[in-house]
Protein backbone atom coordinates (compact mmCIF):
# COMPACT_ATOMS: atom_id res chain seq x y z
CA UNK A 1 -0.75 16.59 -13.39
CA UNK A 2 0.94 19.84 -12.21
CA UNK A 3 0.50 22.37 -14.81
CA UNK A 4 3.18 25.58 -15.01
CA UNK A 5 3.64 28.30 -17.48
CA UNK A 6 6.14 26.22 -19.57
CA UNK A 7 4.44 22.72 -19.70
CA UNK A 8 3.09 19.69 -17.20
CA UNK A 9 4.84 17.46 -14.64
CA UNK A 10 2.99 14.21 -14.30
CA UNK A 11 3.19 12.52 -10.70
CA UNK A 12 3.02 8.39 -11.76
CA UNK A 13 1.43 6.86 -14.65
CA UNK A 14 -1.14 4.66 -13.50
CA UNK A 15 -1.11 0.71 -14.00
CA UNK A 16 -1.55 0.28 -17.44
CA UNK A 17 -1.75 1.95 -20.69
CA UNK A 18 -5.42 1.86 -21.06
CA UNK A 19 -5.99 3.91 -17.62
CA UNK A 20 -3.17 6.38 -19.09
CA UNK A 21 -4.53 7.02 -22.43
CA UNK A 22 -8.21 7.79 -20.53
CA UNK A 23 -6.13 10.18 -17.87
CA UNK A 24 -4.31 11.58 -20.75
CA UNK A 25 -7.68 12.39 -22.38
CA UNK A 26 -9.08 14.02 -19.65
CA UNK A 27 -5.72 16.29 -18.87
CA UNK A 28 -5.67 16.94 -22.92
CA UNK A 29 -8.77 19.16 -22.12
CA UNK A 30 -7.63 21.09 -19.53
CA UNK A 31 -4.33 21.80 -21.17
CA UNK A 32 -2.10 21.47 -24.69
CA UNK A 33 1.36 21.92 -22.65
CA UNK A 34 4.17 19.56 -23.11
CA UNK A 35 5.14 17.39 -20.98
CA UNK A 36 8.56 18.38 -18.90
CA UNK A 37 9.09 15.56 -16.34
CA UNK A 38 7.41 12.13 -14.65
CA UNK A 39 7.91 11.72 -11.18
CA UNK A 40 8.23 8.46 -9.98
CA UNK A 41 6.78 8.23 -6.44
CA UNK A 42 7.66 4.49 -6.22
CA UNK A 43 8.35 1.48 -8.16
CA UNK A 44 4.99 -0.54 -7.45
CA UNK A 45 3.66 -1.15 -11.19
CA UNK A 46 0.34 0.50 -10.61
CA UNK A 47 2.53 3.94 -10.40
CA UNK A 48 4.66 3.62 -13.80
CA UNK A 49 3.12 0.96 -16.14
CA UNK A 50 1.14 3.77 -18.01
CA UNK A 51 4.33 5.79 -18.81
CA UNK A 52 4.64 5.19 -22.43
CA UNK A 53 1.08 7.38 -22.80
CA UNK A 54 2.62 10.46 -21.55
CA UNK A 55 6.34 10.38 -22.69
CA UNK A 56 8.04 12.60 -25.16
CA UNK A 57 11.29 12.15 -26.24
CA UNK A 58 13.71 14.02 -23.64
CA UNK A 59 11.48 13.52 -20.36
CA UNK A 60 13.17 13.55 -17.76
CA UNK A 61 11.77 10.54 -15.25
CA UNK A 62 12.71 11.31 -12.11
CA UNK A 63 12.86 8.58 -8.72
CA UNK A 64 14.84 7.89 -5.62
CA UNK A 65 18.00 5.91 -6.38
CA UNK A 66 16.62 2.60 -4.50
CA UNK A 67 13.68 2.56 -7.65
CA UNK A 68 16.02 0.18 -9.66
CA UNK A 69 16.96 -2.11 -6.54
CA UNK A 70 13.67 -2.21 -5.21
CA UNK A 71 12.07 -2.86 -8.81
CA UNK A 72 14.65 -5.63 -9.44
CA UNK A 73 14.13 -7.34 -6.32
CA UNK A 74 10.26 -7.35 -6.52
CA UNK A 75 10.60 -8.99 -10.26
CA UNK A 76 12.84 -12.05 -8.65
CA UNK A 77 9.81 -13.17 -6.83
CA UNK A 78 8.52 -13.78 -10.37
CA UNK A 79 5.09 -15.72 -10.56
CA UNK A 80 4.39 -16.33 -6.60
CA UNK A 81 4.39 -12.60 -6.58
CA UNK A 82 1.64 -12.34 -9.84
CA UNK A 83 -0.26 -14.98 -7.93
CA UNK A 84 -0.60 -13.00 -4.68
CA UNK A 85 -1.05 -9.84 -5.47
CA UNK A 86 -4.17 -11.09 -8.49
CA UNK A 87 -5.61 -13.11 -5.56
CA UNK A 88 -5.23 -10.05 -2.47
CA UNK A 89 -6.05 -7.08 -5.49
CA UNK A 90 -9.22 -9.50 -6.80
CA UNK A 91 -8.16 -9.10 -10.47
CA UNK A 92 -10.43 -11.95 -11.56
CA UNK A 93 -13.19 -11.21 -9.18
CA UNK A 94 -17.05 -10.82 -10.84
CA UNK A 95 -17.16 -7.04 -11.97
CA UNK A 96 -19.24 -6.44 -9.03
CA UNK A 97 -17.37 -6.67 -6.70
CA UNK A 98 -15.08 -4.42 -5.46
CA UNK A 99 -11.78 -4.73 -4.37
CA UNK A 100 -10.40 -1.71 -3.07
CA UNK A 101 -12.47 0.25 -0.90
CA UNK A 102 -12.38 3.99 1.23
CA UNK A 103 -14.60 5.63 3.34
CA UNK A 104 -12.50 9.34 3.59
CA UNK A 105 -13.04 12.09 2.94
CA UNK A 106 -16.03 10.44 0.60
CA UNK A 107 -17.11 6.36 0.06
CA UNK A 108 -15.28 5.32 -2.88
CA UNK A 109 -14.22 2.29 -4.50
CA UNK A 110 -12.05 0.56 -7.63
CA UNK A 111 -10.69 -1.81 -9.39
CA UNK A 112 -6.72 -2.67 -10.57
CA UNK A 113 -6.42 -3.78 -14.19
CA UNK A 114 -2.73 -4.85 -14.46
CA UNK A 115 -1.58 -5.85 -17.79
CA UNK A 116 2.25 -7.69 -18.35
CA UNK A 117 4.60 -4.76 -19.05
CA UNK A 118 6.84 -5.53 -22.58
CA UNK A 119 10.38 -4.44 -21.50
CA UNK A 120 10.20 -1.59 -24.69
CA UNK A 121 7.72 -0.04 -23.34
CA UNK A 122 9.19 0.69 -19.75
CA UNK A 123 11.23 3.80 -18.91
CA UNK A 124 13.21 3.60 -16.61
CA UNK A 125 14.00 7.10 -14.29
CA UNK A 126 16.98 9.47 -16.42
CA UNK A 127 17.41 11.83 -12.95
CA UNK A 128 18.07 9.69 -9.79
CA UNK A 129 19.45 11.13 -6.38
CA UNK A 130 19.70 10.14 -2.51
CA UNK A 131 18.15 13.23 -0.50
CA UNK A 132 15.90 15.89 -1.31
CA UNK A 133 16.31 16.90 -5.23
CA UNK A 134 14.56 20.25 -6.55
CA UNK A 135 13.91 21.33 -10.29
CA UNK A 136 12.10 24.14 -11.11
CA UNK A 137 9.49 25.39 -14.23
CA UNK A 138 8.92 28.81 -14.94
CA UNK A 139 6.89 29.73 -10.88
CA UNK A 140 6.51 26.70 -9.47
CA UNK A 141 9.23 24.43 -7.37
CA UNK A 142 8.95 20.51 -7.29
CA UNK A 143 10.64 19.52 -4.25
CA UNK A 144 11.21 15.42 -3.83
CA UNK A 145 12.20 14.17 -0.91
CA UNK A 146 12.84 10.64 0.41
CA UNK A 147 10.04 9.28 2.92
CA UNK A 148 10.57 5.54 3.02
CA UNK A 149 7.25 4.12 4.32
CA UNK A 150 5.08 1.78 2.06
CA UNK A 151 8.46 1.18 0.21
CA UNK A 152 11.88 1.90 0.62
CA UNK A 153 12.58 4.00 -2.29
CA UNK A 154 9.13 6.02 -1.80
CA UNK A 155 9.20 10.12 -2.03
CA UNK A 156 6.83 12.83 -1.71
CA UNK A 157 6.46 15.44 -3.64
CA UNK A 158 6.21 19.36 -2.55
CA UNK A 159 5.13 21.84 -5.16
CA UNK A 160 4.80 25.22 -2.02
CA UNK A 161 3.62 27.97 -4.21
CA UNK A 162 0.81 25.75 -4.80
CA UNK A 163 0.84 24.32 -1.14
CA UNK A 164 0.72 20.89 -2.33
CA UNK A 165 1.84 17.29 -1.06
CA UNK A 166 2.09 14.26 -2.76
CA UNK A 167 2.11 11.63 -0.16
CA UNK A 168 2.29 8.77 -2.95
CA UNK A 169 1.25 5.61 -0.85
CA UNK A 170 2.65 7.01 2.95
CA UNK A 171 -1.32 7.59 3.13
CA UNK A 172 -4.13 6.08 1.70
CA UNK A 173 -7.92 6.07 3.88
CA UNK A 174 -7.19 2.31 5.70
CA UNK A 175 -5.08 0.64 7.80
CA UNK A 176 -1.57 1.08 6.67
CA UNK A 177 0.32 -2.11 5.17
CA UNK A 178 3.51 -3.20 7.04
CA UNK A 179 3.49 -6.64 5.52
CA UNK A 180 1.16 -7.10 2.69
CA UNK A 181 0.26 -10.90 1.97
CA UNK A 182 0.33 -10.68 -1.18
CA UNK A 183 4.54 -11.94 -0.81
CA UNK A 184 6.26 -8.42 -0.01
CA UNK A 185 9.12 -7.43 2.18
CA UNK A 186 8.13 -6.33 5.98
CA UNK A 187 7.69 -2.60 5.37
CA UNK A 188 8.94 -0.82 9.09
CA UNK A 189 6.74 0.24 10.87
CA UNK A 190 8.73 3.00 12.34
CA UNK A 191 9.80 4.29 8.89
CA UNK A 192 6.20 4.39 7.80
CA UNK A 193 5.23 7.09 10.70
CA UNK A 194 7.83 9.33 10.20
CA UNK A 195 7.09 10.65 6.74
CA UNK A 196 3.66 11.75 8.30
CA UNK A 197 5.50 14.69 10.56
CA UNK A 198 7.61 15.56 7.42
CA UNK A 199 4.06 16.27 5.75
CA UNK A 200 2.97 17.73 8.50
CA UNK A 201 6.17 20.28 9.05
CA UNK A 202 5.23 21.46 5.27
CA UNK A 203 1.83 22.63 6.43
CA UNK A 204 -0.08 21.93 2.79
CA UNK A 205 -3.36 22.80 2.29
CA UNK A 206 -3.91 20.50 -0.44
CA UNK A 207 -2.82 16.62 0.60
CA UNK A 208 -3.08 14.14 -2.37
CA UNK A 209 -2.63 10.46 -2.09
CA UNK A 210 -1.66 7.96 -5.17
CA UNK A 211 -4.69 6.16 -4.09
CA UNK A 212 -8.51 7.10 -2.68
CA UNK A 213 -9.59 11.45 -2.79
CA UNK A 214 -7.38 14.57 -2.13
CA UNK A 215 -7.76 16.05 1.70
CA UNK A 216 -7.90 19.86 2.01
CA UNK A 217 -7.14 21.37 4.91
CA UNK A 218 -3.99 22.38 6.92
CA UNK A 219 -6.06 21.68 10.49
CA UNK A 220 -8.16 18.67 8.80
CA UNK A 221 -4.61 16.94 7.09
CA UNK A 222 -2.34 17.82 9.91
CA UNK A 223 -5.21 15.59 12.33
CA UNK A 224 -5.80 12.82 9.53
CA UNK A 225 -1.80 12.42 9.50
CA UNK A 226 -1.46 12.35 13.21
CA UNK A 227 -3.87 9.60 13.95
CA UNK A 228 -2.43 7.68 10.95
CA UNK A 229 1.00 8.27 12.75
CA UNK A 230 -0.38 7.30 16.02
CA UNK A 231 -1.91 4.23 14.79
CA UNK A 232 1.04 2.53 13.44
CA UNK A 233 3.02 3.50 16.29
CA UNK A 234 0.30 2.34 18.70
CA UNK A 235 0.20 -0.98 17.28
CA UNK A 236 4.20 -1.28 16.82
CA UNK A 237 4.71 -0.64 20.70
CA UNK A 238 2.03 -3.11 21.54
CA UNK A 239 4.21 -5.57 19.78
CA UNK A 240 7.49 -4.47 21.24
CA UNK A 241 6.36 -4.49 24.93
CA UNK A 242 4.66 -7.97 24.68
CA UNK A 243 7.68 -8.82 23.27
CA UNK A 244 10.00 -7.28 25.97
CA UNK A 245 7.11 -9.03 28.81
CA UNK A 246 8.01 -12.65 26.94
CA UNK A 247 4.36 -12.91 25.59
CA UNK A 248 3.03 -15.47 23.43
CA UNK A 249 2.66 -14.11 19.46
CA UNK A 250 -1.17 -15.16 19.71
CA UNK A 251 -1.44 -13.19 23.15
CA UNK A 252 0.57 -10.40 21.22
CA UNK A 253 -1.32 -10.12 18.05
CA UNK A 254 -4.70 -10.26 20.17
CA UNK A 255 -3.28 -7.27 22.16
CA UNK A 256 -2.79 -5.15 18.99
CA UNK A 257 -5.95 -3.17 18.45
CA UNK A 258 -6.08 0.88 18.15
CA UNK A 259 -7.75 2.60 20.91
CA UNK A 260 -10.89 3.77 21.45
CA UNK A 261 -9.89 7.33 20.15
CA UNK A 262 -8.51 5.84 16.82
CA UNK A 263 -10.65 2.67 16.18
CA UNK A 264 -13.52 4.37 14.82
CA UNK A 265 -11.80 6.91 12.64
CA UNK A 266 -13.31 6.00 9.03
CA UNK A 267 -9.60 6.02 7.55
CA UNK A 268 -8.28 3.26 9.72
CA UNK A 269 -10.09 0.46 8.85
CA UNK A 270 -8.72 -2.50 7.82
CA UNK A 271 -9.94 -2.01 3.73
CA UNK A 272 -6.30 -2.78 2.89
CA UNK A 273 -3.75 -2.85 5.79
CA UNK A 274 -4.92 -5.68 8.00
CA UNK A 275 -4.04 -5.08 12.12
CA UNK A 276 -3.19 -8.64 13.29
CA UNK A 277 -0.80 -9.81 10.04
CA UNK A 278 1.21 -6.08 10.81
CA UNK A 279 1.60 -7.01 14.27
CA UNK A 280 2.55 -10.68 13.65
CA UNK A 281 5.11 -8.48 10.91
CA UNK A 282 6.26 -6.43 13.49
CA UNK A 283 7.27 -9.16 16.20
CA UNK A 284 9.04 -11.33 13.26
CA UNK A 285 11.19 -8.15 12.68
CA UNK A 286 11.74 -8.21 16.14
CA UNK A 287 12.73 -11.57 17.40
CA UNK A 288 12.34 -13.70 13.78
CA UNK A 289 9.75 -16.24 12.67
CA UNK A 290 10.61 -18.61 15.77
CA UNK A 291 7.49 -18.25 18.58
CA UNK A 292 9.60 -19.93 21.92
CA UNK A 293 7.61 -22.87 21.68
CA UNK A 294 9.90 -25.60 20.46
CA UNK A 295 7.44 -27.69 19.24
CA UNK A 296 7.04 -25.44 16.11
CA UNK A 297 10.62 -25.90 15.73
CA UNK A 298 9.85 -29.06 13.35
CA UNK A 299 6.11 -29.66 12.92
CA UNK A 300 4.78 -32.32 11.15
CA UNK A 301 4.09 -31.90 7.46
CA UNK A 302 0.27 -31.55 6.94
CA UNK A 303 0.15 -34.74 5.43
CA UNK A 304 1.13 -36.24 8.89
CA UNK A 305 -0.67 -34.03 10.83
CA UNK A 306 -4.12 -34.97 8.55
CA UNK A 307 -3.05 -38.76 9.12
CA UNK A 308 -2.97 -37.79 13.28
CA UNK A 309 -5.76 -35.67 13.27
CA UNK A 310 -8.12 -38.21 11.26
CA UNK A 311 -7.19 -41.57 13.36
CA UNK A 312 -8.50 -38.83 16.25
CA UNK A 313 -11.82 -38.08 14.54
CA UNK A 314 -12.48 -42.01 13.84
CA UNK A 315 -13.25 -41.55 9.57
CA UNK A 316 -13.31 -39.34 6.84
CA UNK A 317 -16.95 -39.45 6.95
CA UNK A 318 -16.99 -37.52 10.10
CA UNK A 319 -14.15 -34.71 8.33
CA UNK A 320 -16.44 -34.50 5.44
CA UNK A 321 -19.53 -33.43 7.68
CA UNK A 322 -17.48 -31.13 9.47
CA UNK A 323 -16.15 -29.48 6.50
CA UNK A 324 -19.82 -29.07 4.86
CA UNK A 325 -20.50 -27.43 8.50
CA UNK A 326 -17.69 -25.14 8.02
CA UNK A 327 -18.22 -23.94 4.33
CA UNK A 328 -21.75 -23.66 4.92
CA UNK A 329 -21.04 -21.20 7.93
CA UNK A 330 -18.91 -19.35 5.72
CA UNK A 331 -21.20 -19.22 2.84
CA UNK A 332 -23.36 -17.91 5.32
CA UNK A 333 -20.70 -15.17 6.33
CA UNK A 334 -20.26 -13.75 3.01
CA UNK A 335 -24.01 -13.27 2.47
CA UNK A 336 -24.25 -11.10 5.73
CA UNK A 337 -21.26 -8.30 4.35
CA UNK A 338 -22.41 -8.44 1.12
CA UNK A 339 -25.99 -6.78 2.63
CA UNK A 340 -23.47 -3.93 4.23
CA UNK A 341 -22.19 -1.10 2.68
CA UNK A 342 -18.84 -2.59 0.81
């Protein structure tokens, strides 16, 4: 919520309505204003789901012009695309454990409750534009300005007399996300480190992301943007050169780790964005889903491959052992991190 003489401006709604009603509560007793505008920030559900909460009649709902494209073309993928992102966001998980995990500026952690959106209750943006768009309210200036990064149509928003930035998702404390598996388009990875400098050339001392706790700072966000920068072009160029020396994709993706300098920083760990599935993003973007070995060029089907690989082995019996070994060693895996810290 940005609060001005004349009434609020709320940056994205949250995921569902339930989350926006307790928000709502909670900004209902720091202020009685009306609301004067939602801004958009992207068109990922768990930014505009909770809009029906905070709209009055007349809001202006403000977004990049790529919202609608990008919003229709995530809804063609349908129910592969509900699968994924319940099984990668651990929406039917045991309450106690946690899906989404930080570790900067402060430990934190939380869950997604999605609920199915009924088309009457979606608003869809009244204001769209291409480049930067400005409105004003009584002393304060809302500038939004395209930064595609996470998602095409994603913006930032700039509120300098309170020296403010909304990165929406261009930040969050982990690994970044070129290619989420959860069934997303490759996000590039060049894009995503250029909206960093733009933050950066503002000079905010207040840097809030859509997910995980606000940075102050102009010397403390202008470093925490850097290495984020740094990181995703560290890994991209990895990828490009092994590419350009003819390398394998395994040697590639086993090349693609952050140095020394940026490996231990505590918001670039892989909580969310995973290293090895952005580089193997990266060189598909690159050269396509084809390695150079032909003999991926038609594989077997797994149930031919099983067939090869169990006349090999001599009998199922000998699988089945082998697959106890394996889940037990697994089993055994999960008990060890769930003795850490997340």
């Amino acid at each position: 919520m940005v609060e001005t003489q004349e009434g609020i401006v709320i940056i994205d709604t949250t995921e569902n309505r339930k989350v926006a009603q307790a928000i709502m509560g909670e900004f209902c007793k720091i202020t009685d204003k009306p609301l004067k505008g939602v801004i958009y920030t992207h068109y990922h559900g768990d930014h505009i789901k909770g809009t029906k909460v905070f709209f009055e009649p007349g809001t202006p709902v403000y977004a990049q012009e790529d919202f609608m494209k990008e919003f229709k073309l995530h809804a063609s993928r349908e129910e592969t695309a509900a699968m994924r992102a319940g099984a990668i966001f651990g929406l039917i998980m045991p309450s106690e454990r946690i899906p989404m995990a930080t570790a900067f500026p402060v430990p934190g952690a939380s869950h997604l409750m999605w609920e199915v959106l009924k088309p009457e209750d979606f608003f869809w943006p009244t204001v769209t534009f291409r480049d930067k768009h400005s409105f004003r309210l009584c002393s304060l200036t809302s500038n939004l300005f395209p930064a595609p990064g996470e998602t095409p149509d994603q913006i930032m928003v700039d509120v300098p007399e309170l020296q403010f930035v909304c990165c929406a998702d261009n930040y969050y404390a982990s690994f970044p996300n070129p290619y989420t598996i959860r069934g997303t388009s490759y996000r590039p990875a060049m894009h995503w480190a250029t909206p960093q400098d733009k933050v950066i050339a503002l000079e905010p001392e207040f840097l809030v992301p859509c997910h995980g706790a606000p940075i102050q700072g102009k010397g403390v966000i202008k470093e925490v943007l850097g290495n984020y920068r740094d990181a995703i072009l560290h890994v991209h160029n990895t990828v490009l050169k092994g590419i350009q020396n003819g390398n394998s994709v395994e040697s590639i993706i086993a090349a693609a780790v952050l140095p020394p300098n940026l490996a231990g920083l505590p918001d670039l760990q892989p909580y969310y964005g995973c290293i090895p599935y952005s580089a193997r993003a990266i060189y598909d973007s690159y050269v396509g889903w084809f390695d150079g070995n032909p003999t991926n060029l038609s594989p077997l089907s797994r149930k031919e491959l099983g067939a090869e690989l169990l006349e090999m082995v001599g009998s199922a019996d000998k699988v089945l052992v082998h697959a106890e070994n394996a889940l037990g060693y697994i089993s055994g895996q999960e008990s060890s991190a769930e003795e850490g810290e997340f």
